[in-house]
Protein backbone atom coordinates (compact mmCIF):
# COMPACT_ATOMS: atom_id res chain seq x y z
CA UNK A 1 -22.76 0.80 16.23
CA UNK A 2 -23.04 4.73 16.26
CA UNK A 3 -22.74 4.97 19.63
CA UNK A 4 -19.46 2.98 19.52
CA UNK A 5 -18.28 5.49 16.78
CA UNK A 6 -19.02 8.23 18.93
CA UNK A 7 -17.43 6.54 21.86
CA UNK A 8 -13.96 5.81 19.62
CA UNK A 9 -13.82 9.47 18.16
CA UNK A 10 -14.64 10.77 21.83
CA UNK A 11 -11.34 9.17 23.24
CA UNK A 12 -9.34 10.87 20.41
CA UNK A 13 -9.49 14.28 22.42
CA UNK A 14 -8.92 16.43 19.44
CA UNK A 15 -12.21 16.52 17.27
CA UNK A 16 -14.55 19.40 18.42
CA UNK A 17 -17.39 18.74 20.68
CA UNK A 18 -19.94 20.52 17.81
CA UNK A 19 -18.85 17.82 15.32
CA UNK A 20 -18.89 15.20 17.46
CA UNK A 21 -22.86 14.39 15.94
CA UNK A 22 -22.01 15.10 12.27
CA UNK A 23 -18.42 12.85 12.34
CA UNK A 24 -19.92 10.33 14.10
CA UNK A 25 -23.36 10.32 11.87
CA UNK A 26 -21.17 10.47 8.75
CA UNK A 27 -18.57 7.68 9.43
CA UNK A 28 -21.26 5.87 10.59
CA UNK A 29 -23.41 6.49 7.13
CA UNK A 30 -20.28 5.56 5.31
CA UNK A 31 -19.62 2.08 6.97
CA UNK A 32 -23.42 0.98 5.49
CA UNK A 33 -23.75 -0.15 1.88
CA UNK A 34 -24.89 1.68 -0.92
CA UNK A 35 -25.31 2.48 -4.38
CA UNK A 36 -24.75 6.06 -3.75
CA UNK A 37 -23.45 8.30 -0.59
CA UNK A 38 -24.62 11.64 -0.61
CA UNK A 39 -25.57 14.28 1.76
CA UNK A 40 -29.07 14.17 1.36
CA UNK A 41 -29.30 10.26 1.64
CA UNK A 42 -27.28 11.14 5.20
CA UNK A 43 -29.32 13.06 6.67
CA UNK A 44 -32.22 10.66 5.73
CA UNK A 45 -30.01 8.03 7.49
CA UNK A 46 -28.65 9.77 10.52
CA UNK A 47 -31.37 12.55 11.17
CA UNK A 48 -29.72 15.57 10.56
CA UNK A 49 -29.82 18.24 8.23
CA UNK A 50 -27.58 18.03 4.99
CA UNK A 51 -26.14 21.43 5.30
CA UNK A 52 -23.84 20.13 8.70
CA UNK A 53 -21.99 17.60 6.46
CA UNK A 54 -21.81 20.28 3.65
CA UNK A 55 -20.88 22.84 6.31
CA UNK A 56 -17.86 20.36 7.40
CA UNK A 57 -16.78 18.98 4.51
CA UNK A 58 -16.10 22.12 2.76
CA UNK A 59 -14.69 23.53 6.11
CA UNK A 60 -11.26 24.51 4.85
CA UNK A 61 -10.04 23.26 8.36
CA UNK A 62 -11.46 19.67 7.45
CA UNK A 63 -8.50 18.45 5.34
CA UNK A 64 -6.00 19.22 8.01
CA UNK A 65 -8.29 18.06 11.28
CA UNK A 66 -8.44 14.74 9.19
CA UNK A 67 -4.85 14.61 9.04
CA UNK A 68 -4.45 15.10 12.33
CA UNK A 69 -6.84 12.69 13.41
CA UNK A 70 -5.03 9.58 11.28
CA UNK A 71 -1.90 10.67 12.29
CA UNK A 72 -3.01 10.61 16.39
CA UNK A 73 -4.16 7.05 15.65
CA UNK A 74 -1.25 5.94 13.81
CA UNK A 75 1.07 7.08 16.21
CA UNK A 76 -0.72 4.84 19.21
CA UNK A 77 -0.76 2.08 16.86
CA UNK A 78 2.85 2.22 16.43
CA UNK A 79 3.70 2.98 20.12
CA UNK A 80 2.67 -1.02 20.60
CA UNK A 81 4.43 -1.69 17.27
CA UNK A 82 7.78 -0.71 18.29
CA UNK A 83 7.35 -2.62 21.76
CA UNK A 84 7.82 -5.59 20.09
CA UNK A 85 10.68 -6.95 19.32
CA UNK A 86 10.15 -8.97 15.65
CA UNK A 87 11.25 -8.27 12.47
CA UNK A 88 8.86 -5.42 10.55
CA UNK A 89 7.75 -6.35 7.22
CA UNK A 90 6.89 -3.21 4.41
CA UNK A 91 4.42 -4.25 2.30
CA UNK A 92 4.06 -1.67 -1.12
CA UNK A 93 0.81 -2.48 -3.53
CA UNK A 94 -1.42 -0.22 -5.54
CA UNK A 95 -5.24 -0.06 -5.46
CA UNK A 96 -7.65 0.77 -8.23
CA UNK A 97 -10.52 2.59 -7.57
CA UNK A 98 -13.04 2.37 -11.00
CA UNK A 99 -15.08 5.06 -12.42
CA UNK A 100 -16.87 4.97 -15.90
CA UNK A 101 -17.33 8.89 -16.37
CA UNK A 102 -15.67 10.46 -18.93
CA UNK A 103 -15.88 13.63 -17.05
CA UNK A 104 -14.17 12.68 -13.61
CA UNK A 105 -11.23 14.66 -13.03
CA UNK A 106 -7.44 12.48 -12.34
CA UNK A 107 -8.63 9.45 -14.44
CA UNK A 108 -7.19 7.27 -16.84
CA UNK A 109 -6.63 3.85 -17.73
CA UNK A 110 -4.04 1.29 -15.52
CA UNK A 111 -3.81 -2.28 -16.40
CA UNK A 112 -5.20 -4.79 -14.39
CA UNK A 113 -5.50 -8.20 -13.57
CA UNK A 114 -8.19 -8.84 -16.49
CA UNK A 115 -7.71 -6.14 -18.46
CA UNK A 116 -7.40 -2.61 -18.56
CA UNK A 117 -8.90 -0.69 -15.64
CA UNK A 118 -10.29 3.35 -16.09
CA UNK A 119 -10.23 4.73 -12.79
CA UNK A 120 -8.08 6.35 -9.77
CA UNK A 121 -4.88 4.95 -8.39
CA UNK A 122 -3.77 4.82 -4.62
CA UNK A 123 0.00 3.48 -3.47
CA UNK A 124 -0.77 1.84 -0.46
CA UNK A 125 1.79 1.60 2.35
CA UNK A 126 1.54 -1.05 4.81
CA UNK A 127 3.72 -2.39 8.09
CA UNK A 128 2.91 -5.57 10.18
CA UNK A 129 5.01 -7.59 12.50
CA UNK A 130 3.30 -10.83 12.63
CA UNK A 131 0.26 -9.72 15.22
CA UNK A 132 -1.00 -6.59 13.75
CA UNK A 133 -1.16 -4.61 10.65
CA UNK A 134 -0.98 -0.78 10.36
CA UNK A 135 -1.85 0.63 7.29
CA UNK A 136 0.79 4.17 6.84
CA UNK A 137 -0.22 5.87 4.15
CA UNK A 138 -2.08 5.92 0.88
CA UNK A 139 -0.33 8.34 -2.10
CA UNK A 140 -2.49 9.44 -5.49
CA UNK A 141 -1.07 8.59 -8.43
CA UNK A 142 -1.90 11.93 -10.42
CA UNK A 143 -1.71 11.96 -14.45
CA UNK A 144 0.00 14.37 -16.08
CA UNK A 145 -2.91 16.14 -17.49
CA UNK A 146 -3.98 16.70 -13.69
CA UNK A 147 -1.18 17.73 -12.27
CA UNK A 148 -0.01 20.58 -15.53
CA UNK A 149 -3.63 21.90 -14.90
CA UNK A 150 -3.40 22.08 -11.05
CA UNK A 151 -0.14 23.16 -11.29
CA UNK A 152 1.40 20.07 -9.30
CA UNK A 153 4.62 18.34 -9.87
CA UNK A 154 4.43 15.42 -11.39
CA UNK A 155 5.31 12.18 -10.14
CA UNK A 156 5.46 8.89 -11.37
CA UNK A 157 4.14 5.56 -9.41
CA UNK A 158 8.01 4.74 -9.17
CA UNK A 159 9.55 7.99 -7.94
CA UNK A 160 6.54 7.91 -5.05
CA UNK A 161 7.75 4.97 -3.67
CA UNK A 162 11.19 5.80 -3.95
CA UNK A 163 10.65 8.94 -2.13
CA UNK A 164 8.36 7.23 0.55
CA UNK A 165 11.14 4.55 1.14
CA UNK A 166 13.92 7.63 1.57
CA UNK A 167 11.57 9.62 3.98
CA UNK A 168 11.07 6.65 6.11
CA UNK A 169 15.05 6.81 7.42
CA UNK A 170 14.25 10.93 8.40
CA UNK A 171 10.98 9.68 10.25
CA UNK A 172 10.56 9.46 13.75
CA UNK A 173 7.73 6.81 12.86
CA UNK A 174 10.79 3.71 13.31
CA UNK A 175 13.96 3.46 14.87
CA UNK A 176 17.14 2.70 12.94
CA UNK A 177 17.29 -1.00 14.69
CA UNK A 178 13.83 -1.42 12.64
CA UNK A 179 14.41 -0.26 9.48
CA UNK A 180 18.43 -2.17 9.33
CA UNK A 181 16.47 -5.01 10.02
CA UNK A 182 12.67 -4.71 7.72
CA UNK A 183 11.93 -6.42 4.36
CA UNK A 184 10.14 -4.66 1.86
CA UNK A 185 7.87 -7.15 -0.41
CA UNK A 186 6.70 -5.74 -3.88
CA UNK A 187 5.23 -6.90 -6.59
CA UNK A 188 6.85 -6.90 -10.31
CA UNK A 189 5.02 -3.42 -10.95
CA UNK A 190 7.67 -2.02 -8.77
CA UNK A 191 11.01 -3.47 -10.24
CA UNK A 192 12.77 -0.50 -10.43
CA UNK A 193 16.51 0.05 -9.72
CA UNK A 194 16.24 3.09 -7.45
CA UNK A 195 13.15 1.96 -5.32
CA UNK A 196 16.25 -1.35 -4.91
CA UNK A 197 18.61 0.87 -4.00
CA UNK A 198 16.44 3.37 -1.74
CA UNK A 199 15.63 -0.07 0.20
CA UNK A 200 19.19 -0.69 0.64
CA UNK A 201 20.40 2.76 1.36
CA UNK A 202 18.12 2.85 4.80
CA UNK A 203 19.35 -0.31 5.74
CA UNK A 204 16.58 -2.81 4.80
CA UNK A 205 16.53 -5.76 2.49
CA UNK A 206 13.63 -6.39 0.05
CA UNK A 207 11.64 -9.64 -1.97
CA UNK A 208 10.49 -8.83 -5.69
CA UNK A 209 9.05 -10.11 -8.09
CA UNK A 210 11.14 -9.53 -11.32
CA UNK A 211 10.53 -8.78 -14.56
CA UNK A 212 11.44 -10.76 -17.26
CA UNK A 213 13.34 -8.08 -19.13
CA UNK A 214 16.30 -8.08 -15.80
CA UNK A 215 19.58 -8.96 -16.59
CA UNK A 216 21.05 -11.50 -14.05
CA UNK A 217 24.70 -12.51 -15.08
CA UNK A 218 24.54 -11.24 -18.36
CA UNK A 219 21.24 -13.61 -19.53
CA UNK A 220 17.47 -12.61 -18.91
CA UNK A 221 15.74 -13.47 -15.87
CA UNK A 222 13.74 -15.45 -18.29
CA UNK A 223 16.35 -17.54 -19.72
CA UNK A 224 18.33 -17.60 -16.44
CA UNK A 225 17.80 -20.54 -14.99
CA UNK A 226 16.39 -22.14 -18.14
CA UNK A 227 19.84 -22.38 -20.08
CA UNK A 228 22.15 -21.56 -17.32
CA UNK A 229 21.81 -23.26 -13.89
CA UNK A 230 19.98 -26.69 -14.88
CA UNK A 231 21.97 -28.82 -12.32
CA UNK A 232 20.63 -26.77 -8.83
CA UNK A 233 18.09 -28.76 -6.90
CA UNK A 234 15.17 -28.81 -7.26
CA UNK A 235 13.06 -28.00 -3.54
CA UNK A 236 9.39 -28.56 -3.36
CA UNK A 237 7.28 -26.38 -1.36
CA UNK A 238 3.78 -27.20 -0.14
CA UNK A 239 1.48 -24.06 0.30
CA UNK A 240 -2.41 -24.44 1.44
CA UNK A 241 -4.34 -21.69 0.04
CA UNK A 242 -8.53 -20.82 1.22
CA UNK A 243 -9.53 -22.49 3.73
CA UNK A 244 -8.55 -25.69 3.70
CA UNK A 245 -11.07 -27.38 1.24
CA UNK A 246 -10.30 -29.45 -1.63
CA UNK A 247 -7.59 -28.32 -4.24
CA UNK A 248 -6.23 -25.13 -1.80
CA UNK A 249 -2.97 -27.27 -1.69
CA UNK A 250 -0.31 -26.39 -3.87
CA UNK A 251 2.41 -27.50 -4.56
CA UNK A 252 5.52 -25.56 -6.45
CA UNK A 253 9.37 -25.83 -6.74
CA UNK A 254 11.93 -23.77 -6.50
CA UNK A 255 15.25 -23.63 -7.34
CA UNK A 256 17.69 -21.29 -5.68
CA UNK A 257 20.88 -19.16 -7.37
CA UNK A 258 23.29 -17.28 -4.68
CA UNK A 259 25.47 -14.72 -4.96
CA UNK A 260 24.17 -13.37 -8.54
CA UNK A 261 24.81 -10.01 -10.55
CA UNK A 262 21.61 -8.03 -11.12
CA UNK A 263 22.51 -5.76 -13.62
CA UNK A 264 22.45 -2.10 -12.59
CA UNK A 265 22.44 -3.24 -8.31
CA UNK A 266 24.75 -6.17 -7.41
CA UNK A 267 25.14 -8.86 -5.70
CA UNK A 268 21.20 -10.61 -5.48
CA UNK A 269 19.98 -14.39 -4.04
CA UNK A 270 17.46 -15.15 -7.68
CA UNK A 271 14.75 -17.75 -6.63
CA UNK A 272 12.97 -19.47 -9.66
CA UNK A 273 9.57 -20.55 -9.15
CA UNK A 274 7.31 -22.88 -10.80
CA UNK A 275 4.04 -24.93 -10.11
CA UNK A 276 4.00 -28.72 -10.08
């Protein structure tokens, strides 16, 4: 496996021939699972002496080299992306990364799935187009506290992925064919009126999950289709989930509302969901 490390960052033609070792021995040290990564366990591992991956980690050229490196292989990636001719789906999501110190810098508490989380938080930006998936970029969410310290502007989750979704039309990364024609998906975390109309300003539709406190018509998302729009037909939809076994299919039905007023976008399609 290290030698097909070596072999991949070889054909990259940019990394330096005198890190070729060290790179290789540390992305290779990193793929293995641990409790802990640190130098000293990595030089145990690979056979060199910790003071290279010190040495290149704390090279002040090592932030931008990286950079450099992700953006070469992103760029070849989408090369066979934009051959094809299918319609690009975005896909926006956050990550949580946990850590239990109290004395970790950029830390603080996000809710989760089960609970409240205390750790770091990534936006993750993804593209695929049926065949392949190419991860674009993954954004820090700093806290406030963090950012007034470092001197940083602060940003919140929301106005990153606005931003993101505006940059993405002054990119060279997709052509305007692409973007008039790509579907963002999101989550409820990310019902925001200007990330909705950043999407539609480059072109692109998107699929949301709303949150029960949107005003469609006049009424709550909530109550919409509850009080409102009892007569549309029902449609069941049969999903299998897993891998196949018993109970992975599901069953839910949906009823669908056209041509609907979201309050502070316009005109929407509102699809209500619900498990049989």
């Amino acid at each position: 496996m290290l030698n097909e490390i070596f072999e991949s960052l070889s054909n990259l033609e940019i990394l330096p021939k005198r890190l070729f070792d060290v790179v290789s021995g540390y992305v290779f040290f990193l793929t293995l699972i641990m409790k802990r990564h640190s130098f000293r366990i990595a030089a145990e591992v690979v056979g060199l002496h910790e003071s290279r991956f010190c040495a290149m980690l704390n090279d002040p050229e090592t932030p931008e080299l990286s950079r450099t490196l992700l953006n070469r292989v992103l760029r070849r990636r989408l090369k066979r992306l934009k051959a094809t001719k299918g319609r690009l789906v975005f896909i926006i999501d956050a990550t949580l990364k946990r850590r239990r110190s109290r004395h970790v810098e950029n830390v603080r508490r996000y809710h989760h799935g089960s609970g409240l989380c205390l750790g770091h938080k990534f936006v993750n930006f993804v593209v695929l187009d049926g065949s392949q998936v190419v991860p674009l970029g993954s954004v820090p969410v700093l806290t406030k506290k963090y950012a007034r310290e470092n001197k940083i502007r602060y940003r919140s989750e929301i106005e990153i992925v606005e931003q993101w979704v505006l940059d993405l039309e002054d990119s060279v990364l997709f052509t305007g064919r692409q973007l008039s024609s790509a579907l963002f998906l999101l989550d409820s975390g990310y019902d925001a009126k200007c990330i909705q109309r950043a999407v539609t300003t480059i072109g692109a539709n998107f699929v949301m999950a709303l949150k029960c406190s949107r005003t469609i018509n006049g009424k709550q998302v909530s109550d919409y289709f509850r009080r409102t729009n009892r007569g549309l037909k029902n449609q069941p939809i049969r999903v299998c989930a897993g891998s196949g076994g018993k109970g992975s299919r599901r069953i839910f039905s949906i009823r669908t509302a056209t041509e609907a007023t979201m309050k502070g976008f316009g005109l929407v399609t509102v699809v209500c969901s619900k498990a049989i």
